[in-house]
PDB file of N, CA and C in Angstrom:
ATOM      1  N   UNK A   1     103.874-117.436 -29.767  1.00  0.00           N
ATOM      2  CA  UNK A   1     103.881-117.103 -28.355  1.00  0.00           C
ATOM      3  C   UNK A   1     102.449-117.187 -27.832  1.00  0.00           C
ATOM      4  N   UNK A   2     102.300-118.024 -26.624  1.00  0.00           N
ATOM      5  CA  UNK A   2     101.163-118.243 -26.038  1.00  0.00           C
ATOM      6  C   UNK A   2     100.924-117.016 -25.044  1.00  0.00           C
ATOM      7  N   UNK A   3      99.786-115.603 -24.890  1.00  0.00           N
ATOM      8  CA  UNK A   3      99.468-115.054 -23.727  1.00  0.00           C
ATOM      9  C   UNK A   3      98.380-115.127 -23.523  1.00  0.00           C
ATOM     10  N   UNK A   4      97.979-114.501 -22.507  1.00  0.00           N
ATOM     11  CA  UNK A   4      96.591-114.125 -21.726  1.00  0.00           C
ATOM     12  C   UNK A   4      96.155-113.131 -21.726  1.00  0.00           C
ATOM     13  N   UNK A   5      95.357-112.508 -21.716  1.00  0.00           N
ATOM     14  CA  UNK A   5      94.611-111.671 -21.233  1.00  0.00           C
ATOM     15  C   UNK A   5      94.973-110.793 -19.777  1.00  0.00           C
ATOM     16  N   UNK A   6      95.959-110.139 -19.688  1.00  0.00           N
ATOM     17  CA  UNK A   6      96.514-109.403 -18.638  1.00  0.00           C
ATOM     18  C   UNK A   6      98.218-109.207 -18.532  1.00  0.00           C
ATOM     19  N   UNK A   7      98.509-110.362 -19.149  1.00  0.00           N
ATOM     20  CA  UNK A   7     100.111-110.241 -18.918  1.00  0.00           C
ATOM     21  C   UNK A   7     100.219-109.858 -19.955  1.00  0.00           C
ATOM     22  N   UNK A   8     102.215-109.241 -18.946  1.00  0.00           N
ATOM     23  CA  UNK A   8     102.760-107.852 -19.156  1.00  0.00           C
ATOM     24  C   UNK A   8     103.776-108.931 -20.111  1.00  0.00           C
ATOM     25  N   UNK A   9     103.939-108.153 -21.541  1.00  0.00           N
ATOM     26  CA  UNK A   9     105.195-109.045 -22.276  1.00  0.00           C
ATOM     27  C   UNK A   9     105.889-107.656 -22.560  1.00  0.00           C
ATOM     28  N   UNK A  10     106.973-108.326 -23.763  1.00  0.00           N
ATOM     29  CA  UNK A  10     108.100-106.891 -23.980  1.00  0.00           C
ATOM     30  C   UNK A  10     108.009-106.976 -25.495  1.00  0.00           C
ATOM     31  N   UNK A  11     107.690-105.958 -25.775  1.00  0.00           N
ATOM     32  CA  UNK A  11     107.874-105.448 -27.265  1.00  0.00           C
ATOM     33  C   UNK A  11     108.587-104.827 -27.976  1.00  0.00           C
ATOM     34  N   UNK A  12     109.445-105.232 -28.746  1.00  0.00           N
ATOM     35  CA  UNK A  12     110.243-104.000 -29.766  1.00  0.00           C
ATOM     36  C   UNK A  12     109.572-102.954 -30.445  1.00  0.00           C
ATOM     37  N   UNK A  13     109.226-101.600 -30.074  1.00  0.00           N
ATOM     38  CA  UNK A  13     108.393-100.327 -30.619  1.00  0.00           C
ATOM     39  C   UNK A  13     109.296 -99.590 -31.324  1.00  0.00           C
ATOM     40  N   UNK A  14     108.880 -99.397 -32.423  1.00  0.00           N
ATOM     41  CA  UNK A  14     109.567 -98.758 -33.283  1.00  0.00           C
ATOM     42  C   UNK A  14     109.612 -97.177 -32.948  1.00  0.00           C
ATOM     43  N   UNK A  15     110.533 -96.527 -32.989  1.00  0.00           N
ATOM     44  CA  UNK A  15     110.071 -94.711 -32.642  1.00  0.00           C
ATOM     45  C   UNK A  15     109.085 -93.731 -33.779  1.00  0.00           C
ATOM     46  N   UNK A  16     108.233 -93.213 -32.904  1.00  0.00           N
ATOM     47  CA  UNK A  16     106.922 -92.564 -33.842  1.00  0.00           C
ATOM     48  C   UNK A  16     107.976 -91.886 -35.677  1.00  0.00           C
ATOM     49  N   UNK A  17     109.008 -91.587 -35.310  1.00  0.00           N
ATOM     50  CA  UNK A  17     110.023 -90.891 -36.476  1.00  0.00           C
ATOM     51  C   UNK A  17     110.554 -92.114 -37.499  1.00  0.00           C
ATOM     52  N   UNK A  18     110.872 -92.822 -36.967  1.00  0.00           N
ATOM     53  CA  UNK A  18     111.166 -94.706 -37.531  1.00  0.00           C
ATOM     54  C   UNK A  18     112.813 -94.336 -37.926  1.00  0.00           C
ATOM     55  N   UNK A  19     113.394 -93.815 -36.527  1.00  0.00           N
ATOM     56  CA  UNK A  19     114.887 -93.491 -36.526  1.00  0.00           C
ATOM     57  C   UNK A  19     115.382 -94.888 -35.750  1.00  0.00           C
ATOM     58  N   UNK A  20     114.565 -95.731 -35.146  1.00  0.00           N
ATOM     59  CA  UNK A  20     115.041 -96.662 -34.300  1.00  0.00           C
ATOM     60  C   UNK A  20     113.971 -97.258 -33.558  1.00  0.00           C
ATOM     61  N   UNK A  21     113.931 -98.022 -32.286  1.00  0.00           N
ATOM     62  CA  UNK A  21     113.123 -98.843 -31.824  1.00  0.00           C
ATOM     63  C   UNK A  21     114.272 -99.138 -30.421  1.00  0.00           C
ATOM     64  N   UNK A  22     113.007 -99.642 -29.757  1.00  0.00           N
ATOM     65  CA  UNK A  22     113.006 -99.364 -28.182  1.00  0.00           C
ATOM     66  C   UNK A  22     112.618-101.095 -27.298  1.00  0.00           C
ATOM     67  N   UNK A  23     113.214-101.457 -26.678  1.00  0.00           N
ATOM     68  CA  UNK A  23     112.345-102.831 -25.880  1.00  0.00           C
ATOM     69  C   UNK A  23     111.096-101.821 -24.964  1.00  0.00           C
ATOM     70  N   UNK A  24     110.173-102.719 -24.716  1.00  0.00           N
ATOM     71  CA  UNK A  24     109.474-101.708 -23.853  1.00  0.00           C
ATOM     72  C   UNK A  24     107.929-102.572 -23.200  1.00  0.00           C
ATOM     73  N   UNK A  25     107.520-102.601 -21.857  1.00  0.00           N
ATOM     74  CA  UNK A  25     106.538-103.489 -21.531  1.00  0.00           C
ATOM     75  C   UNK A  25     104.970-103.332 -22.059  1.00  0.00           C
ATOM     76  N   UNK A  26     104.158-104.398 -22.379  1.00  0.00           N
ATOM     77  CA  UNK A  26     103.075-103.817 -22.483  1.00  0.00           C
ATOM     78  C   UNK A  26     101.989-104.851 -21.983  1.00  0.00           C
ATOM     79  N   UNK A  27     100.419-104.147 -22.265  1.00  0.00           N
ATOM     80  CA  UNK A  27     100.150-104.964 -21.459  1.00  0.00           C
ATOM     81  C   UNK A  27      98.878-105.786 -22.442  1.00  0.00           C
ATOM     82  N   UNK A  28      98.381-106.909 -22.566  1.00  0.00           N
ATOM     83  CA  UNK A  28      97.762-107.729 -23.529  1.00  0.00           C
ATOM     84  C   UNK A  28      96.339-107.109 -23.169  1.00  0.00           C
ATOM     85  N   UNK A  29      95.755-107.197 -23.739  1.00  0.00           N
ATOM     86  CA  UNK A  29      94.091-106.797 -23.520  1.00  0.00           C
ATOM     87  C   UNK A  29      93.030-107.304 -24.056  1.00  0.00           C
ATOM     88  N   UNK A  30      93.776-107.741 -25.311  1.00  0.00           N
ATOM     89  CA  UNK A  30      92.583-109.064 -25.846  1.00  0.00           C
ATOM     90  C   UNK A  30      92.228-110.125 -25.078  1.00  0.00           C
ATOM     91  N   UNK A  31      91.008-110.853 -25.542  1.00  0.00           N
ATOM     92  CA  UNK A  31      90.414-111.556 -25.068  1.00  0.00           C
ATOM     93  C   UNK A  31      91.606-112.784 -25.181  1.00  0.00           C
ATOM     94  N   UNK A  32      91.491-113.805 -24.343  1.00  0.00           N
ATOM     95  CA  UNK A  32      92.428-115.249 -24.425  1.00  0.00           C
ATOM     96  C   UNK A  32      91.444-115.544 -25.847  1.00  0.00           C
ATOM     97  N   UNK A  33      90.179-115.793 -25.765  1.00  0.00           N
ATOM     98  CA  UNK A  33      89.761-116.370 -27.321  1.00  0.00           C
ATOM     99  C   UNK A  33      90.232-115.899 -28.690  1.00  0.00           C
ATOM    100  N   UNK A  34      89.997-115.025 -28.719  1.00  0.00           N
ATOM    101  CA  UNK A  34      91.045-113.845 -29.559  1.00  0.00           C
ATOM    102  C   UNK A  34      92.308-114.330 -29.821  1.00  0.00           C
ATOM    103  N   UNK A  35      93.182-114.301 -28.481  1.00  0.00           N
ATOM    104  CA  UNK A  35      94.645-114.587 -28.499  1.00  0.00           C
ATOM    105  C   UNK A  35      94.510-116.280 -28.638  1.00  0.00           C
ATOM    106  N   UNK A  36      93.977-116.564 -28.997  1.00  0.00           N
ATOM    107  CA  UNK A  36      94.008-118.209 -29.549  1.00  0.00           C
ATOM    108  C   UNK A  36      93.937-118.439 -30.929  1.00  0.00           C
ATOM    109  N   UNK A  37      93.113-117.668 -31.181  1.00  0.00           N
ATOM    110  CA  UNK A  37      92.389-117.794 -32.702  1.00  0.00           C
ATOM    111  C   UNK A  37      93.401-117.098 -33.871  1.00  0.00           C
ATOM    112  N   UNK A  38      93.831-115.794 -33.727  1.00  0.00           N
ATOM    113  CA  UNK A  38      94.393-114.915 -34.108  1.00  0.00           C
ATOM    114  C   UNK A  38      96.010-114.679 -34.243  1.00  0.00           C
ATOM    115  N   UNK A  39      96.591-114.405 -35.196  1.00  0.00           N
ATOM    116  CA  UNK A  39      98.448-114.499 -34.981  1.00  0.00           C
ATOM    117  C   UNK A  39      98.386-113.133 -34.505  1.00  0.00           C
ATOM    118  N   UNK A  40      97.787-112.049 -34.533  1.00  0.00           N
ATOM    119  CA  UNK A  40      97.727-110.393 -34.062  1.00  0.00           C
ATOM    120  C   UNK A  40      97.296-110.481 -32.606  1.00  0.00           C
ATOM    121  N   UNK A  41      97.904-109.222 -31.876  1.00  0.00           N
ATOM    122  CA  UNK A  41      96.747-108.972 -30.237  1.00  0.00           C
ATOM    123  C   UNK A  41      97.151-108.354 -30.375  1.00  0.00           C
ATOM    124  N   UNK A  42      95.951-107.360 -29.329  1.00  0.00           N
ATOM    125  CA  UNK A  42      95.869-106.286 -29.618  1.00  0.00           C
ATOM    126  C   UNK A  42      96.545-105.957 -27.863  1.00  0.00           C
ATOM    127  N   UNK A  43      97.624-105.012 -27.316  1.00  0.00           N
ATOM    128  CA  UNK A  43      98.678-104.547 -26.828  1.00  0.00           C
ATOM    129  C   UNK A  43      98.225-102.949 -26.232  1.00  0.00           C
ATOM    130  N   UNK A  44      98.732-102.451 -24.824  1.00  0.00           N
ATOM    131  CA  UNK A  44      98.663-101.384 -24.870  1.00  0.00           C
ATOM    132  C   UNK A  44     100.176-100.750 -24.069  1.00  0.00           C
ATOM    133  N   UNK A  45     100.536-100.371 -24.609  1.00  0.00           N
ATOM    134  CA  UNK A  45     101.738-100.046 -24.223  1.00  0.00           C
ATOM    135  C   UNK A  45     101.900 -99.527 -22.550  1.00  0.00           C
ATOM    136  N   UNK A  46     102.984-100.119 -22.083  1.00  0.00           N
ATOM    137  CA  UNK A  46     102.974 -99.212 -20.425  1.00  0.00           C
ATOM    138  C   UNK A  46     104.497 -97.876 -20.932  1.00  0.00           C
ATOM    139  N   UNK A  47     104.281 -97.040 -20.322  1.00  0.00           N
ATOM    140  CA  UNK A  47     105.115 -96.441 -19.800  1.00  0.00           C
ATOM    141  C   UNK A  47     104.883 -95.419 -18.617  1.00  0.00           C
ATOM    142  N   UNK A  48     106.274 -94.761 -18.191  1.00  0.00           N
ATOM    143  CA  UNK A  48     105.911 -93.886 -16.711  1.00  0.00           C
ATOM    144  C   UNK A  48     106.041 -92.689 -17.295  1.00  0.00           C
ATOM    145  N   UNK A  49     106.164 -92.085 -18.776  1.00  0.00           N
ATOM    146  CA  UNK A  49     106.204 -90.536 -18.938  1.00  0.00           C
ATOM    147  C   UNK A  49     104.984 -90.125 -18.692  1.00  0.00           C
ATOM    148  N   UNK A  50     105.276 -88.708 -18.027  1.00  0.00           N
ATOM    149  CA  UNK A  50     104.409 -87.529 -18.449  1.00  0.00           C
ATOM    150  C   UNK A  50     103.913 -86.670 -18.881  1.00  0.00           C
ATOM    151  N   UNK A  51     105.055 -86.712 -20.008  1.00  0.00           N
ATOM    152  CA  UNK A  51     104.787 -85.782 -20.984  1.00  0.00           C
ATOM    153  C   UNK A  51     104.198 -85.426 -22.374  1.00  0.00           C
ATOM    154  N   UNK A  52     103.125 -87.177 -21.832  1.00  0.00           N
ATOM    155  CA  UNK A  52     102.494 -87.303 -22.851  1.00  0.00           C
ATOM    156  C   UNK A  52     100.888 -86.768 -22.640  1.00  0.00           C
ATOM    157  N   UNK A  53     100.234 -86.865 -23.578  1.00  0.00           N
ATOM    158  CA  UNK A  53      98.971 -86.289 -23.041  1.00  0.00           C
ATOM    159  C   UNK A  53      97.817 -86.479 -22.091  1.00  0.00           C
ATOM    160  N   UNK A  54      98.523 -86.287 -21.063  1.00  0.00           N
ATOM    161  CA  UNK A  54      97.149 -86.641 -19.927  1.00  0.00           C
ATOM    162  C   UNK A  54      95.813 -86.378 -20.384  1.00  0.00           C
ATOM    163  N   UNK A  55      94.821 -87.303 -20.475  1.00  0.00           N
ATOM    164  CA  UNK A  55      93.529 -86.995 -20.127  1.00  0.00           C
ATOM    165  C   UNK A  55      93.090 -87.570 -21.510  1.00  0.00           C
ATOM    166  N   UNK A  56      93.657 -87.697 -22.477  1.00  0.00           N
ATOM    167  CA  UNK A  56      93.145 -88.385 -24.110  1.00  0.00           C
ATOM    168  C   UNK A  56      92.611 -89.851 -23.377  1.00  0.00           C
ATOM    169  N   UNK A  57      90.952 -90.391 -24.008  1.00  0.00           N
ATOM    170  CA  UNK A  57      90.576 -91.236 -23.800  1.00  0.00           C
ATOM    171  C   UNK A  57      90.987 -92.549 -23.867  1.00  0.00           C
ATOM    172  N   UNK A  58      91.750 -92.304 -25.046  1.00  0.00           N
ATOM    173  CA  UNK A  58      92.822 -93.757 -25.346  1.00  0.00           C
ATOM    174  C   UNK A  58      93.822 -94.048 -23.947  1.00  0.00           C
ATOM    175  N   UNK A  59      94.372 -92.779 -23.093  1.00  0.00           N
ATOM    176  CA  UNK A  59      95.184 -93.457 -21.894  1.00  0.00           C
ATOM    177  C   UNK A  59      94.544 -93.296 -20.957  1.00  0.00           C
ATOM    178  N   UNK A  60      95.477 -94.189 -19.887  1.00  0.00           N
ATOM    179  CA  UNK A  60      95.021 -94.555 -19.025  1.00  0.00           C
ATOM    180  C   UNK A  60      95.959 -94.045 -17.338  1.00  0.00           C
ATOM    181  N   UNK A  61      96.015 -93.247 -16.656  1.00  0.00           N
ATOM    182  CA  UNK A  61      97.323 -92.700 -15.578  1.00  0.00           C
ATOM    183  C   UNK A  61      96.759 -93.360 -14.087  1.00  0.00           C
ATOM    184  N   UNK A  62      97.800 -94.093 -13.731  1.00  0.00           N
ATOM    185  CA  UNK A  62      97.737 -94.913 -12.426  1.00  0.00           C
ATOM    186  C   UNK A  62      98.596 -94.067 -11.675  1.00  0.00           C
ATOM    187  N   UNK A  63      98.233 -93.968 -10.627  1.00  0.00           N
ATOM    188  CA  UNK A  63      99.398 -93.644  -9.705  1.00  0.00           C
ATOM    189  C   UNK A  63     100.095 -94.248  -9.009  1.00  0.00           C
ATOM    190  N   UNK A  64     101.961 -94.388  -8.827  1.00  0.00           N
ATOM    191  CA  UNK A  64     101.725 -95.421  -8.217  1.00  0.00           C
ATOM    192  C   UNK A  64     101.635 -95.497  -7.039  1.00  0.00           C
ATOM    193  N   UNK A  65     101.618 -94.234  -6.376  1.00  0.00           N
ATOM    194  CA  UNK A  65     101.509 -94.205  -4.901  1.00  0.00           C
ATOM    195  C   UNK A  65     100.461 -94.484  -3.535  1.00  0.00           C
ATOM    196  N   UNK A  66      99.642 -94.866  -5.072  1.00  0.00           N
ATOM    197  CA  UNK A  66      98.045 -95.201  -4.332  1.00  0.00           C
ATOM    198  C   UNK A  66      98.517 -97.191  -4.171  1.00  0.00           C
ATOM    199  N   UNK A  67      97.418 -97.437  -2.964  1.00  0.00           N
ATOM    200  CA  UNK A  67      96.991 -98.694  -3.420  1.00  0.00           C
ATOM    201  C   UNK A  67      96.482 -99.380  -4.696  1.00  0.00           C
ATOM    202  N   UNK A  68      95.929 -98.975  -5.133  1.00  0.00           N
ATOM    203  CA  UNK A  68      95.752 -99.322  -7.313  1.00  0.00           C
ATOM    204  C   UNK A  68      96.841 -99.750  -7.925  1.00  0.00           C
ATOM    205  N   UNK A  69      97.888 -98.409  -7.764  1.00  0.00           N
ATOM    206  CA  UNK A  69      98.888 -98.257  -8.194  1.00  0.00           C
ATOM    207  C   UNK A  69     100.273 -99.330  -7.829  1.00  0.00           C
TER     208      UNK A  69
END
């Protein structure tokens, strides 16, 4: 599979318990050189919960009610 650097693809995620697995969007973040060179990229998952930990450096919370968003 050919991506880029920004687009949103769909991934099968396995559940943190490994009772099952989920389709689910994410978003590419490697470099296109990277994603050329490499059979791995590196992925960051989207979702809209909140009940995950706001404020850990690893995420990221958009709103979508803003213009950004």
């Amino acid at each position: 599979m050919n991506v880029q650097r920004g687009d949103i693809v769909l991934v099968d995620f396995p559940y943190s318990d490994k009772t099952g697995h989920k389709v689910r969007p994410a978003l590419v973040v490697q470099s296109d050189v990277w994603n050329q060179r490499l059979d791995d990229t590196i992925i960051a998952l989207i979702t809209s919960s909140r009940h995950r930990r706001i404020g850990a450096a690893t995420q990221y919370s958009i709103d979508i009610s803003t213009a950004e968003g």
